[in-house]
N, C-alpha and C. Protein backbone atom coordinates (compact mmCIF):
# COMPACT_ATOMS: atom_id res chain seq x y z
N UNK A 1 -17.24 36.50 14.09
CA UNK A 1 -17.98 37.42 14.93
C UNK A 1 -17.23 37.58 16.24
N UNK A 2 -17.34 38.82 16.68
CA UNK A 2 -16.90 38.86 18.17
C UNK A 2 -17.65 39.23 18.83
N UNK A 3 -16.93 39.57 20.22
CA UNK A 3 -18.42 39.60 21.87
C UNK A 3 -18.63 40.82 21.64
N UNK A 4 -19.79 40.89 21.78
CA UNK A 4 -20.38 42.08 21.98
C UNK A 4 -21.81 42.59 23.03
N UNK A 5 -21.80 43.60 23.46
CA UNK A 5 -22.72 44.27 24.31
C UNK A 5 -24.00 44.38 24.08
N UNK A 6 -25.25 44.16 24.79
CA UNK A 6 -26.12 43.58 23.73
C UNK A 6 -27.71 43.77 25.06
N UNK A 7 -28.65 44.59 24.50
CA UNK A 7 -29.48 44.99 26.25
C UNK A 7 -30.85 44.16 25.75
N UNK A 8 -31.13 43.28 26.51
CA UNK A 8 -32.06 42.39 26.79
C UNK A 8 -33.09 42.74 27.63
N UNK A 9 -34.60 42.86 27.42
CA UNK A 9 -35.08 43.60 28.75
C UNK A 9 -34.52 44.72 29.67
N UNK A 10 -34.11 45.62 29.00
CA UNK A 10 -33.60 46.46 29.74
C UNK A 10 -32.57 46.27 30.73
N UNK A 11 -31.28 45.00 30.22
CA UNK A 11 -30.30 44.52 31.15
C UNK A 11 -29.41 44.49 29.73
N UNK A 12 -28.29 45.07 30.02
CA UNK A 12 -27.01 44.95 29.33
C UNK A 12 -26.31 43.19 29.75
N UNK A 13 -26.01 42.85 28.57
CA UNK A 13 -25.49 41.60 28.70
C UNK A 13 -24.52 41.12 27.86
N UNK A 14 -23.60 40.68 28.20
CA UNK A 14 -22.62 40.23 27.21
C UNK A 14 -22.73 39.10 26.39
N UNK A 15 -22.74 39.07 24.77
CA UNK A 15 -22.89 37.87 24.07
C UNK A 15 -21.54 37.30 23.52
N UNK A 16 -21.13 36.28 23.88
CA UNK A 16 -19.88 35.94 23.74
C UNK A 16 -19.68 35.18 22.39
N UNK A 17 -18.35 34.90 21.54
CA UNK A 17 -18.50 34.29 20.14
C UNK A 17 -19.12 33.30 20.59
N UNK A 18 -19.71 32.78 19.46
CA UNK A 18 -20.40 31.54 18.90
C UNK A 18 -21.67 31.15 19.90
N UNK A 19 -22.27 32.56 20.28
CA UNK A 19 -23.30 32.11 21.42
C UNK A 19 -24.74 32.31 20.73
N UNK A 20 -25.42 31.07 20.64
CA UNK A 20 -26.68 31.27 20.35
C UNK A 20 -27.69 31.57 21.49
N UNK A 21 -29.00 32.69 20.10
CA UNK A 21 -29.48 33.66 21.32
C UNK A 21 -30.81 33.20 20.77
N UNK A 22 -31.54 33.04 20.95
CA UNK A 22 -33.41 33.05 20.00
C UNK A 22 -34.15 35.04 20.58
N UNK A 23 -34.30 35.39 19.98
CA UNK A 23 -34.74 36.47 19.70
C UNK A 23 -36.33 36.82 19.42
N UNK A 24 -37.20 37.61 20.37
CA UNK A 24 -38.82 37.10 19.40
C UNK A 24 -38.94 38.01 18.49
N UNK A 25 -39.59 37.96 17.54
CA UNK A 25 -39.31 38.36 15.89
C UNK A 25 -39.77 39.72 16.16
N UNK A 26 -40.82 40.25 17.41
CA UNK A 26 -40.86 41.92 17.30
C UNK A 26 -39.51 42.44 17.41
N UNK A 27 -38.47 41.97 17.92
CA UNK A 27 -36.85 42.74 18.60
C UNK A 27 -36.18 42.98 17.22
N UNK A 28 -36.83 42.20 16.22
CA UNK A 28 -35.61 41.66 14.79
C UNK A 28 -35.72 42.50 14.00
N UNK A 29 -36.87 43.26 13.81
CA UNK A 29 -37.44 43.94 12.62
C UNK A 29 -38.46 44.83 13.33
N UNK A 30 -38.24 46.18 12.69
CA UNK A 30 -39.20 47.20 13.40
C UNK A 30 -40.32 47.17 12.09
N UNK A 31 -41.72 47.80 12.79
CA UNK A 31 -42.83 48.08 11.81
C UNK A 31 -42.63 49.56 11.01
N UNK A 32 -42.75 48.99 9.36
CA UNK A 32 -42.56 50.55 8.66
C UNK A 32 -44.03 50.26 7.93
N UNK A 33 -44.30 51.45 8.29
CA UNK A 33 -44.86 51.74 7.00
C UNK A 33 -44.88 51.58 5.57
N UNK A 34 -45.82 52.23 4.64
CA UNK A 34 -45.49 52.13 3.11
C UNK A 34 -44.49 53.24 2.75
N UNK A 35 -43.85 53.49 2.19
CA UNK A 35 -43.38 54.55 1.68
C UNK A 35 -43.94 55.63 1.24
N UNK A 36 -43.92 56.47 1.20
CA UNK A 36 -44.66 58.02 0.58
C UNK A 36 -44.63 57.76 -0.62
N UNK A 37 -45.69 57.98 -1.45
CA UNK A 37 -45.92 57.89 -2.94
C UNK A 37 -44.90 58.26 -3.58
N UNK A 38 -44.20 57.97 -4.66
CA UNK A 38 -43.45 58.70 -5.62
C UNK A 38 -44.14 59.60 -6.15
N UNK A 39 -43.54 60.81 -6.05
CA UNK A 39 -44.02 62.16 -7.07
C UNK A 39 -43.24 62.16 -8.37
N UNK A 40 -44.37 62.85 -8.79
CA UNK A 40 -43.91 62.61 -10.60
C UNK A 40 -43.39 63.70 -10.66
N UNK A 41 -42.45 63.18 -12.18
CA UNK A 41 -41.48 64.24 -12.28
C UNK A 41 -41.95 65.68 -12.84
N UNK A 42 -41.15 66.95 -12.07
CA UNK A 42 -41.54 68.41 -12.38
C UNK A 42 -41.75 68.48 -13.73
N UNK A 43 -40.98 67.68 -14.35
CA UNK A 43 -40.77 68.23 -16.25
C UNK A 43 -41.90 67.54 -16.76
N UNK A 44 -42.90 66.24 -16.43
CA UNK A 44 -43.54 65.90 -16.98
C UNK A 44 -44.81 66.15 -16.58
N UNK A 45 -44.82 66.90 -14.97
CA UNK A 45 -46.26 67.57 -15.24
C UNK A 45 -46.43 68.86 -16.01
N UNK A 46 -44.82 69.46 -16.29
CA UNK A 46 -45.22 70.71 -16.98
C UNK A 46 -45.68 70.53 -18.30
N UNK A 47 -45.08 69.33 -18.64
CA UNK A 47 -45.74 68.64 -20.06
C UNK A 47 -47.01 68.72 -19.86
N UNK A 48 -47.59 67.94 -19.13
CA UNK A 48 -48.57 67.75 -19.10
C UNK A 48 -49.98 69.22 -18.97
N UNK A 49 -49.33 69.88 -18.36
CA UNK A 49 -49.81 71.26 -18.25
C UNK A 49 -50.46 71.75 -19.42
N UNK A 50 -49.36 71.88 -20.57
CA UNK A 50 -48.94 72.28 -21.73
C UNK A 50 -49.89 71.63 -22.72
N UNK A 51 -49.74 70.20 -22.80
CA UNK A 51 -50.29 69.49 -23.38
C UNK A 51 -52.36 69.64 -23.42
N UNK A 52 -52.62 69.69 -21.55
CA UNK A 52 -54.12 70.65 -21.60
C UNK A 52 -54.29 71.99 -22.51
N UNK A 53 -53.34 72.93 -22.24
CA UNK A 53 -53.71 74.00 -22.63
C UNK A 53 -53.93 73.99 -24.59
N UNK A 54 -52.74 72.82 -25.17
CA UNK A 54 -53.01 73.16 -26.51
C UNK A 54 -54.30 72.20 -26.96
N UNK A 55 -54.85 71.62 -26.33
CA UNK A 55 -56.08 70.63 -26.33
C UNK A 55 -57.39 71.73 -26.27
N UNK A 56 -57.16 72.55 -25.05
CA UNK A 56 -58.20 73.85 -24.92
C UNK A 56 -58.09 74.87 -26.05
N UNK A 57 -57.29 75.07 -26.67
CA UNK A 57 -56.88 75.99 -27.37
C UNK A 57 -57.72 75.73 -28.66
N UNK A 58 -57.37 74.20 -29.20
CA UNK A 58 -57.45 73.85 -30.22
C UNK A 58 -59.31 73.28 -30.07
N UNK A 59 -59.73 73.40 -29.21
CA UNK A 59 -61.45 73.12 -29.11
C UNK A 59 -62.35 74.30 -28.93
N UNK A 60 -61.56 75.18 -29.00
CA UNK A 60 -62.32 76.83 -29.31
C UNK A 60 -62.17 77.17 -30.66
């Protein structure tokens, strides 16, 4: 690892090799959310579309 530039409270500070830092765990990892649902695929709702209509078809 090398030194690098590094802003602490709103103070730029230099971290030099082999310098231990303790960090509080909000700085380490930001909060996400869930991900947006997966949408299903175009081709299998058209299936699915398809699949209603010959179900309706076939109950008349």
């Amino acid at each position: 690892m090398e030194r690098f530039e590094d802003i602490v409270n709103g103070e730029k500070t230099t971290v030099e090799v082999g310098e231990k830092r303790i960090v509080r765990p909000n700085l380490l990892f930001e909060r996400k959310g869930l991900p947006p649902p997966v949408k299903e695929h175009v081709y299998e709702l058209k299936m699915e579309k398809k699949l209603k209509k010959i179900i309706e078809k076939g109950e008349e």
